[in-house]
Structure formats: structure tokens, C-alpha cells
Protein backbone atom coordinates (compact mmCIF):
# COMPACT_ATOMS: atom_id res chain seq x y z
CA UNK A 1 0.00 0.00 0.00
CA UNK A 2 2.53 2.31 0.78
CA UNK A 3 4.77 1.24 -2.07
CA UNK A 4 1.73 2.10 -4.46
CA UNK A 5 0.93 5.38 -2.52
CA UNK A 6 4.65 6.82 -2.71
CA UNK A 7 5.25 5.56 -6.42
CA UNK A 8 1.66 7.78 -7.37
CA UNK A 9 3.08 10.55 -5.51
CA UNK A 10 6.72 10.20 -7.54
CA UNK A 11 4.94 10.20 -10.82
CA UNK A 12 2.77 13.07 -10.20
CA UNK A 13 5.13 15.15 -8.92
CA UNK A 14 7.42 13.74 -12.08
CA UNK A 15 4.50 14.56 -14.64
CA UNK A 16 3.35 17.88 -13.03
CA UNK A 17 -0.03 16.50 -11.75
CA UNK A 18 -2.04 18.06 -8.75
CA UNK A 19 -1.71 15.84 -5.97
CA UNK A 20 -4.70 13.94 -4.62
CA UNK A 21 -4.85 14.73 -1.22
CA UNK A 22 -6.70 11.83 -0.07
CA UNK A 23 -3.76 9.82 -1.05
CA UNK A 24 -1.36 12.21 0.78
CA UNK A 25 -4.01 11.64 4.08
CA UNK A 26 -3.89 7.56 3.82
CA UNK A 27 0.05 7.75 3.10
CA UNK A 28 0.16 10.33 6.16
CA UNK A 29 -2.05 7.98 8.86
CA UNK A 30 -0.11 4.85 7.34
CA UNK A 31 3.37 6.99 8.52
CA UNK A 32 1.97 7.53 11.32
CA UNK A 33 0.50 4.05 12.26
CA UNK A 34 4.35 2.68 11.52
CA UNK A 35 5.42 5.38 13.99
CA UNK A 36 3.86 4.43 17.13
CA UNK A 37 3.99 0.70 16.16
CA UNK A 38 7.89 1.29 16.11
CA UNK A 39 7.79 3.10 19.42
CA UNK A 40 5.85 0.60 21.14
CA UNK A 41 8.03 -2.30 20.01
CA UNK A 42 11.11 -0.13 21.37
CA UNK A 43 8.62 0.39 25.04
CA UNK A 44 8.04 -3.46 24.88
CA UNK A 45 12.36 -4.57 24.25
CA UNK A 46 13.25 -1.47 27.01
CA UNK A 47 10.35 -3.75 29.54
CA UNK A 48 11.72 -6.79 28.53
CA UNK A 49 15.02 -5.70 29.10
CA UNK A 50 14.24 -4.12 32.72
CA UNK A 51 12.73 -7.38 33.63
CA UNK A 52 16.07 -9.26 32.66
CA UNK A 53 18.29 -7.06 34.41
CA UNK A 54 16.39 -6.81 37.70
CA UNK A 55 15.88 -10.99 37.70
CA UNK A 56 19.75 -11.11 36.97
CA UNK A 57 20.31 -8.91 40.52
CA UNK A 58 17.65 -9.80 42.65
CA UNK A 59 17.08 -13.74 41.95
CA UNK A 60 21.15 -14.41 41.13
CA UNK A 61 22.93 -11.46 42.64
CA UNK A 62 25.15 -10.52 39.99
């Protein structure tokens, strides 16, 4: 989808076509949407990480 959405938006700004801003909206929310799917994956490794380091000191003392 976003493949189709940024090749429509090379060729029209390529050919000198008005932009359709709907497109620009979807391709905008689907940006976004990758975003704060990336940031929660980072949230969810820094967590998982946490939990690993405090098991390491409290359960085997190192």
C-alpha cells in the first residue's frame, strides 16, 4: 500500500499532476501508524530488558 501510494506521488510530482490529497491523508495515517507501532516495540524490548536485568540482581545477585 505504501509502495503504491509513494510511487503515485513520484509520478505526479514527475509529470506535473495536482496531488490527490486523499492519497497524501492515507500515506500520512499509514506513517503515522508505523510510527507508534515502532515506538511501542522499542517500550516493549526497554520492559523486557528491565525485567532481565532486575531478575539477573535480585534472583542471582550478579
Amino acid at each position: 500500500m505504501l509502495s503504491k501510494s509513494l510511487k503515485e506521488i513520484v509520478r505526479s510530482v514527475k509529470e506535473k499532476r495536482v496531488l490527490h490529497s486523499e492519497k497524501l491523508i492515507e500515506t500520512t495515517h499509514w506513517l503515522y501508524n508505523l510510527e507508534f507501532l515502532a515506538v511501542r516495540v522499542m517500550m516493549f524490548a526497554i520492559g523486557v530488558h528491565h525485567l532481565y536485568v532486575y531478575t539477573m540482581k535480585t534472583v542471582f545477585g550478579v
